[in-house]
Protein backbone atom coordinates (compact mmCIF):
# COMPACT_ATOMS: atom_id res chain seq x y z
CA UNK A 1 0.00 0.00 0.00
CA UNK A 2 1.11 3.12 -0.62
CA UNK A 3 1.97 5.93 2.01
CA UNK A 4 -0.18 8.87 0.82
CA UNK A 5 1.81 11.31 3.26
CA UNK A 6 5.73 10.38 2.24
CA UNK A 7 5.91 7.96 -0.61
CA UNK A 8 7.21 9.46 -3.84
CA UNK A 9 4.92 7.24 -5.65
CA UNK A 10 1.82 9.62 -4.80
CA UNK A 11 1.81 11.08 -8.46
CA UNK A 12 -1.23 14.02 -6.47
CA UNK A 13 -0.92 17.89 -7.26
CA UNK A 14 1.44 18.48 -10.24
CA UNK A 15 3.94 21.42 -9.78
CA UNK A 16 6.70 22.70 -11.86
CA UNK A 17 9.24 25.70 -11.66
CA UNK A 18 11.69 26.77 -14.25
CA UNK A 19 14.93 28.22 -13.04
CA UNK A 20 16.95 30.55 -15.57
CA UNK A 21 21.01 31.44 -15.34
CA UNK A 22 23.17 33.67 -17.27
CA UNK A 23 26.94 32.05 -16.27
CA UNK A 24 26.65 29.64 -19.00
CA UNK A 25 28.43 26.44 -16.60
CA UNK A 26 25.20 25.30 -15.35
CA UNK A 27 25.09 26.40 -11.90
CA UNK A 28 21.49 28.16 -11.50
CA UNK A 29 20.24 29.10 -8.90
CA UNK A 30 17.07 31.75 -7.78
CA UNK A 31 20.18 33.94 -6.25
CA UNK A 32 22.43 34.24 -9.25
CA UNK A 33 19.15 34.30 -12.13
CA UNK A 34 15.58 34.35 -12.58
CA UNK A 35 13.24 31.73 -10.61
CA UNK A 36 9.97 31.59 -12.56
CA UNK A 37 7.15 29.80 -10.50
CA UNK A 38 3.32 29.90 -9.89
CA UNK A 39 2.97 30.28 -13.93
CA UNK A 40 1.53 28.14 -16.69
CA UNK A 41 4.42 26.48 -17.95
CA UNK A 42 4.51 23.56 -20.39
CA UNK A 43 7.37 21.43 -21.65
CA UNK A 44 8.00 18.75 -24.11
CA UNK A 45 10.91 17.12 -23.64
CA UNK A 46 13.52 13.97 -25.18
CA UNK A 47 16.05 11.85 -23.55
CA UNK A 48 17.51 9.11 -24.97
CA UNK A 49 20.14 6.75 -24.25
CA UNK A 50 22.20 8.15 -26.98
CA UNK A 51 24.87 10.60 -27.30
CA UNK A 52 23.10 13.33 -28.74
CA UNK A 53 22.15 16.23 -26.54
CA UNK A 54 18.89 15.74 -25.08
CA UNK A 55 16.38 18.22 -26.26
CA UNK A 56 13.84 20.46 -24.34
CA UNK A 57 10.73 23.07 -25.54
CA UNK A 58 9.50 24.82 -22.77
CA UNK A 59 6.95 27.44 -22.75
CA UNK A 60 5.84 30.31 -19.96
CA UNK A 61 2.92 32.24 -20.03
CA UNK A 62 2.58 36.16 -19.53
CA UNK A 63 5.35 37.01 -18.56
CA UNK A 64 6.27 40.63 -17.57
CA UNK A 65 8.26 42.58 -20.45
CA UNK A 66 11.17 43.30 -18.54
CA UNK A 67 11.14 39.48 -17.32
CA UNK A 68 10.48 38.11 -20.75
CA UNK A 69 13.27 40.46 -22.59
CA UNK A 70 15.95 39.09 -19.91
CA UNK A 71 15.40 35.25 -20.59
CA UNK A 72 16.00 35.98 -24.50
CA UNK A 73 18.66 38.79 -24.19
CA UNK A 74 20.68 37.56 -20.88
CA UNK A 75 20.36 34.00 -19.75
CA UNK A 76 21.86 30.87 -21.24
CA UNK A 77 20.94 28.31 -18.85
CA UNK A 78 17.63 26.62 -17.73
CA UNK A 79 16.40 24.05 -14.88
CA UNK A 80 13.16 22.54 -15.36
CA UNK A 81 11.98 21.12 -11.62
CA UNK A 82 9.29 19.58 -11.17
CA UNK A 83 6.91 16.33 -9.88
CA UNK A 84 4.23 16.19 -7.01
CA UNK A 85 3.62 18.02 -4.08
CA UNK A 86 0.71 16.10 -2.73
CA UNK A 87 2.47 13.38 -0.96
CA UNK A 88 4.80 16.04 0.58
CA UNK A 89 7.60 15.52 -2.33
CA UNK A 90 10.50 17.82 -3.33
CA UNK A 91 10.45 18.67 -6.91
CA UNK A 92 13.49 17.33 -8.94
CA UNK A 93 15.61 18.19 -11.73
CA UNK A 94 13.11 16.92 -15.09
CA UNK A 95 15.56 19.09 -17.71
CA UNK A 96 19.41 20.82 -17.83
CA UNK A 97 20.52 22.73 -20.59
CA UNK A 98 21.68 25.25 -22.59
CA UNK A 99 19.56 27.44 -24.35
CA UNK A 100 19.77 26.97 -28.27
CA UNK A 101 17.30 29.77 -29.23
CA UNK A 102 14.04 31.74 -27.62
CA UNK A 103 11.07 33.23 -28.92
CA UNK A 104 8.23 35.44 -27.70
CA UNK A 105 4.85 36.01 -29.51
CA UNK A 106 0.78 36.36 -29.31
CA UNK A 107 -1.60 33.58 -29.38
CA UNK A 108 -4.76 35.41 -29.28
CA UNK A 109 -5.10 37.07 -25.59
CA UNK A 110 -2.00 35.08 -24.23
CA UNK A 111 1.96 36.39 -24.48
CA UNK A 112 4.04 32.90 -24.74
CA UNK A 113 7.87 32.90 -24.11
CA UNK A 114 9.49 29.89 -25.36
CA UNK A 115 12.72 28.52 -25.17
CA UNK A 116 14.46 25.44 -26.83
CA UNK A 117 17.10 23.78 -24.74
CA UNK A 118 19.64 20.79 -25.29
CA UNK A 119 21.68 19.37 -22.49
CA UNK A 120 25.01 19.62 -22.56
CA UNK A 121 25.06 21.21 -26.35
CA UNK A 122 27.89 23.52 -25.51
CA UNK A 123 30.40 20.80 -24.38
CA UNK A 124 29.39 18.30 -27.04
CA UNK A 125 30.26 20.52 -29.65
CA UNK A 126 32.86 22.77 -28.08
CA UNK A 127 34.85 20.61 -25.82
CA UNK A 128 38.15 19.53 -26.99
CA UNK A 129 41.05 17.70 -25.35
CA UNK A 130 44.79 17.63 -25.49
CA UNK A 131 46.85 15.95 -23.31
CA UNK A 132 49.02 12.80 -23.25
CA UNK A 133 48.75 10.10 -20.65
CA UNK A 134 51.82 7.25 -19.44
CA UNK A 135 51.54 3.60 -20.26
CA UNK A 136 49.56 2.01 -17.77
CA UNK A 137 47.17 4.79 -17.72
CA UNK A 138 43.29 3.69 -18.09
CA UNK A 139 39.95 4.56 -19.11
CA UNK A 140 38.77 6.52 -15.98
CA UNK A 141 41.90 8.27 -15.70
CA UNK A 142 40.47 9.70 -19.61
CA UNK A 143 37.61 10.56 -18.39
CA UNK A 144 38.61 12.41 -15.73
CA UNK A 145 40.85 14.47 -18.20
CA UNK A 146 37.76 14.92 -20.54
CA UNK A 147 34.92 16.18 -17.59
CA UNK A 148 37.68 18.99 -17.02
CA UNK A 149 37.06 20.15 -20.20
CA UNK A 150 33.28 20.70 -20.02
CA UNK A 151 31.67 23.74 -18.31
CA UNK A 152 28.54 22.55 -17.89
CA UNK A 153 28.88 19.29 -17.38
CA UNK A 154 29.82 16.99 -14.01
CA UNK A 155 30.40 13.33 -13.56
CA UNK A 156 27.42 11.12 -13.12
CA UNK A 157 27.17 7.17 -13.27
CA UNK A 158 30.26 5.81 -14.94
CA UNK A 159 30.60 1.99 -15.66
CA UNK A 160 32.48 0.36 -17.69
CA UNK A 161 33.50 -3.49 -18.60
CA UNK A 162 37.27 -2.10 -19.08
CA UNK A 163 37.12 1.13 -17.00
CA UNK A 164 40.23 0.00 -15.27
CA UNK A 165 42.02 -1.83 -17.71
CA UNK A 166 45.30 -0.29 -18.19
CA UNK A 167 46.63 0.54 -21.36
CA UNK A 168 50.04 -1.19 -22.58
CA UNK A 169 50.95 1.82 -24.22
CA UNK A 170 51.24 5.86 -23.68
CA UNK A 171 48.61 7.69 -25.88
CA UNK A 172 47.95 11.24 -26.57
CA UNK A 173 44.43 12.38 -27.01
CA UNK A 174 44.14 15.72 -29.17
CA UNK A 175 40.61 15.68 -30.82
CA UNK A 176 36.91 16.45 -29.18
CA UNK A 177 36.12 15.06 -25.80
CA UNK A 178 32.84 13.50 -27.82
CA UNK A 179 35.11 11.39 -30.28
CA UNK A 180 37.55 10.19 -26.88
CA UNK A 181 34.34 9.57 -25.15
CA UNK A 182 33.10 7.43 -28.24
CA UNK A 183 35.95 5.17 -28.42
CA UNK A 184 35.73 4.47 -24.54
CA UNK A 185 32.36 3.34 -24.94
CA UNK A 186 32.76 0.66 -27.71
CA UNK A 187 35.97 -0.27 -25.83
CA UNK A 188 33.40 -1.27 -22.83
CA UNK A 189 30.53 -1.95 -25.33
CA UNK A 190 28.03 0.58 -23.47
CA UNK A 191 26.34 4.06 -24.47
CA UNK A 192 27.38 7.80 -22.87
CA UNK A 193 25.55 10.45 -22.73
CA UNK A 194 24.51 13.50 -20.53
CA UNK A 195 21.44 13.33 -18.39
CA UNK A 196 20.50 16.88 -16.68
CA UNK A 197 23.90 18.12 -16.86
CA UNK A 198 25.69 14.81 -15.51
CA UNK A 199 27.81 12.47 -17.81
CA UNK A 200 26.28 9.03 -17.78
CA UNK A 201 28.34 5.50 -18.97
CA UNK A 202 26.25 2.12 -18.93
CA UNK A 203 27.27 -0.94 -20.70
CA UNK A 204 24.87 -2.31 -23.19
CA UNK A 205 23.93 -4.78 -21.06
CA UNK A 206 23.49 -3.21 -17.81
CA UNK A 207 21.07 -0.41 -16.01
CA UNK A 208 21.51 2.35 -13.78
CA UNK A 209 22.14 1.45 -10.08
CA UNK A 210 18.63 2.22 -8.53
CA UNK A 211 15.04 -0.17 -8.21
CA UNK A 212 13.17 -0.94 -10.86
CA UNK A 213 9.98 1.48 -10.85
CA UNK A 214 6.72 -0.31 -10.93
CA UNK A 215 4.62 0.17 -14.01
CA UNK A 216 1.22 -0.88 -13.22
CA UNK A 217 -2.93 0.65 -13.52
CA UNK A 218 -2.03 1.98 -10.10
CA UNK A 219 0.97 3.63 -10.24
CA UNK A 220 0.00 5.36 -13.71
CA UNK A 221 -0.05 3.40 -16.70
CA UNK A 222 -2.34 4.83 -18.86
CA UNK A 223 -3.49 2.33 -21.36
CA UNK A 224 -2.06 -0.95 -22.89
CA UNK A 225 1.80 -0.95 -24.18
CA UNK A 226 2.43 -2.01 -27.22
CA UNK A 227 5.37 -4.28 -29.07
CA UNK A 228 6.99 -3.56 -31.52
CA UNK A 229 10.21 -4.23 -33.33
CA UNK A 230 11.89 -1.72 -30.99
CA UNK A 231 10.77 -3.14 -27.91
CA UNK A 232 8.16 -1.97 -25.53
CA UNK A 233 6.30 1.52 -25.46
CA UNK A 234 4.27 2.55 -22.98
CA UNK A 235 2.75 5.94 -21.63
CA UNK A 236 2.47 6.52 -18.21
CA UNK A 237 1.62 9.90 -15.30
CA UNK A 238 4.79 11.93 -16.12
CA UNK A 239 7.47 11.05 -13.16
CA UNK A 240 10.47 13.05 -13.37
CA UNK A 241 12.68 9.93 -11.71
CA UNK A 242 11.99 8.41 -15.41
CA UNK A 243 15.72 8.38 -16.91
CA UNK A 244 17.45 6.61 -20.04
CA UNK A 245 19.09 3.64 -18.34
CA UNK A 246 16.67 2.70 -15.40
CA UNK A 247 14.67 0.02 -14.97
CA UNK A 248 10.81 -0.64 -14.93
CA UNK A 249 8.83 -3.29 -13.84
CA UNK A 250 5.75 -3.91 -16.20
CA UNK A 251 2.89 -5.21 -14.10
CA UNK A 252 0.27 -5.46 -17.15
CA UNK A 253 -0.41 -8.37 -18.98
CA UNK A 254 -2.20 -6.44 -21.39
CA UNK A 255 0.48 -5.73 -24.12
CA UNK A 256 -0.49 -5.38 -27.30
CA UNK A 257 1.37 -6.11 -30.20
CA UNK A 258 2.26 -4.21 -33.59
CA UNK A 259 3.69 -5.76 -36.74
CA UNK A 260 5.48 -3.81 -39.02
CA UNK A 261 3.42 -2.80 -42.37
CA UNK A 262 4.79 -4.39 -45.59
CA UNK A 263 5.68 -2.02 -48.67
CA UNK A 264 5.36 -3.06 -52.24
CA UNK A 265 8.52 -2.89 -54.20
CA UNK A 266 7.96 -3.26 -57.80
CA UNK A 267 5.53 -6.80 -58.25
CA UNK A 268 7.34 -8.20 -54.79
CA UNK A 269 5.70 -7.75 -51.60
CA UNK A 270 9.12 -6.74 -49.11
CA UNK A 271 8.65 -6.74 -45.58
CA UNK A 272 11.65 -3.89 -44.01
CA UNK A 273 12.69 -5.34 -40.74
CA UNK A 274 11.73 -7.96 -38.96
CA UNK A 275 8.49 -9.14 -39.04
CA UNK A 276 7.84 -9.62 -35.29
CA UNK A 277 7.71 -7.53 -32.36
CA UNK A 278 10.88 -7.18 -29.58
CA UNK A 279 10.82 -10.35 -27.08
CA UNK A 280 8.88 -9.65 -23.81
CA UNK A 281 10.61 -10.63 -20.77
CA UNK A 282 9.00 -13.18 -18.87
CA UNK A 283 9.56 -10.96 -15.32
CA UNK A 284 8.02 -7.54 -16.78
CA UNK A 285 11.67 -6.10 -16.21
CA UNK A 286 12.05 -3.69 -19.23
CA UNK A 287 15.11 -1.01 -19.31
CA UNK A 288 14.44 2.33 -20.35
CA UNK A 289 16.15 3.78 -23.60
CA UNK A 290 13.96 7.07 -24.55
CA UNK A 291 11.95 9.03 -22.68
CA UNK A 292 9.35 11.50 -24.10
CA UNK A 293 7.67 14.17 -21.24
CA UNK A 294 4.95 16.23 -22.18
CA UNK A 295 3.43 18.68 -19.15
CA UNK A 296 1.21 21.77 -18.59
CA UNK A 297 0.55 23.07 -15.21
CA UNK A 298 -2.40 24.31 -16.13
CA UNK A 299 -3.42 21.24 -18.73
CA UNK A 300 -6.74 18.80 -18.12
CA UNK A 301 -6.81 15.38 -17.81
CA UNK A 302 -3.34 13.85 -16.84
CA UNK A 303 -3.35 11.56 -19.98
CA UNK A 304 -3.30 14.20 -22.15
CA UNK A 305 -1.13 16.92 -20.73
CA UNK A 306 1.13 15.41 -18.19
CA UNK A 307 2.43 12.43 -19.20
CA UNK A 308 6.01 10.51 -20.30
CA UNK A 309 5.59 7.83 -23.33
CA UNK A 310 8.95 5.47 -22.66
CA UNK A 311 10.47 2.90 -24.81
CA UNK A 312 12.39 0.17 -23.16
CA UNK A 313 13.99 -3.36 -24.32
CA UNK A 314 14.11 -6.25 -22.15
CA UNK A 315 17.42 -6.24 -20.38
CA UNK A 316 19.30 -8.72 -22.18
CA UNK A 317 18.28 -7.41 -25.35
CA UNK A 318 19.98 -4.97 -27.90
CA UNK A 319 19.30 -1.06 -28.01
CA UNK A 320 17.55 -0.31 -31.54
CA UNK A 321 19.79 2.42 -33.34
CA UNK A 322 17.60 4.40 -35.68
CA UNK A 323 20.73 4.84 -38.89
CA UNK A 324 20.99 0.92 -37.86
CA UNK A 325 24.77 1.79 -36.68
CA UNK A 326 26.38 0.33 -33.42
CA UNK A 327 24.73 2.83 -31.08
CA UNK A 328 28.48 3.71 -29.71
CA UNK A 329 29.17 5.51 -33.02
CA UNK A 330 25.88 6.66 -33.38
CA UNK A 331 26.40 9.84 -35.87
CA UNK A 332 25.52 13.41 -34.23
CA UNK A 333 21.70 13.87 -34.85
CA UNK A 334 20.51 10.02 -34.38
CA UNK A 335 17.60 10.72 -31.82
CA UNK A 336 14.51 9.02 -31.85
């Protein structure tokens, strides 16, 4: 059962609060920028497991002029918090990132700032390394050289197969920190990328270190998930503990499937891909490879405007690349 007064579980009272910085290194805060809270504010956000930047729309409602001209003119950096206050929660961290680009203008009556994010975009693209490191060096020593090149970004969850396997030789690394961190992860077969402003390394076949979060009628699953040949979907009450790499345990045995359509090419009917849907595990243990958050504080019904559709693949099962590439090597722009 669960404890209405303390459990995080109690999805009761949506909230949301978007924080707003100008230093450009991620540290925000209400004393060094703008804390916007007590507004309509909606957000559609993507994370996936991949490297590319995570990406993030948010949009606030009548906003003041003077408050409106700073956000596009001044600030660079934005914290989406958010979650439950009903059971007594603390809102967390749902999006990091830099801002891209902003835009204010009319929809009938209503003044709409918005502002497209992606975390970490600045030390993807701008982050380079050059140093050389001793025989017997290994692949956390790297990445300890590489985080010091980012501004915005700090160390999260780093595993690795190899991690600590020491090199034979010395090596000198002068190129982005992206293209280092790319060959450490097919060296340990596993997937980096940055999760609100953290740098994130799981092996292929491995999840992040925390429970598996129970998917069920009760704890929000909003209608059937489906199969298909990428493995599991399902939508669910937005939770903002949802990450690419965690776990979730699918307590539904309503799962419906979806074959793939076949295409005619020339007389020959071709089916493209396989004509089956992804294998479901037989202990509703899924992990979690894309998450898609849609919310409006002032939105109706939950199922339609606050809400997170994930994808997941059972655990011993491969991550679907969308270019159909090693998902290590992934090319910049392969989001789902």
């Amino acid at each position: 059962m669960i404890d209405l007064l303390n459990s995080p579980d109690v999805k009761w009272l949506r909230a949301c609060r978007l924080l707003v910085g100008k230093n450009g290194n991620g540290d925000v805060s209400a004393q060094t920028g703008l804390l916007l809270e007590g507004l309509r504010i909606q957000f559609d956000i993507t994370k996936t497991i991949y490297r590319t930047p995570n990406v993030g729309t948010i949009k606030i409602y009548n906003l003041t002029g003077t408050t409106e001209g700073r956000i596009l003119k001044e600030f660079n950096d934005v914290i989406l918090q958010g979650g439950y206050v009903g059971g007594g929660q603390k809102m967390l961290d749902i999006f990091r990132g830099n801002i891209v680009f902003g835009s204010a203008y009319r929809e009938k009556e209503t003044r709409i700032c918005e502002v497209n994010a992606k975390d970490g975009d600045k030390d993807f693209h701008n982050a380079w390394v050059n140093f050389t490191r001793a025989a017997g060096h290994t692949d956390a020593d790297v990445i300890q050289e590489v985080v010091k090149t980012f501004t915005a970004t700090t160390v999260g969850h780093i595993h690795g197969k190899n991690l600590f396997k020491k090199h034979a030789r010395a090596r000198t690394y002068a190129t982005t920190a992206r293209n280092v961190l790319d060959q450490i992860a097919r060296d340990n077969h596993a997937e980096w990328s940055i999760q609100n402003g953290k740098l994130y390394l799981v092996p292929v076949d491995s999840t992040l270190p925390m429970p598996a979060f129970e998917v069920s009628p009760e704890t929000g699953l909003l209608g059937a998930p489906e199969a298909n040949d990428k493995g599991i979907g399902m939508k669910v009450l937005f939770d903002p503990r949802y990450l690419p790499g965690c776990k979730v345990w699918l307590k539904s045995n309503e799962i419906k499937t979806k074959r793939l359509k076949s295409s005619m090419e020339g007389q020959k009917r071709k089916l493209k891909g396989p004509n089956v849907p992804a294998r479901l595990d037989p202990d509703g243990i899924y992990k979690v490879y894309a998450v898609h958050a849609v919310g409006d504080t002032r939105g109706d019904a939950a199922e339609q405007s606050w809400f997170a559709e994930l994808k997941c693949v059972a655990l011993d099962a491969p991550i679907p690349s969308t270019k159909g590439m090693p998902q290590g090597t992934t090319p910049d722009g392969d989001i789902l």
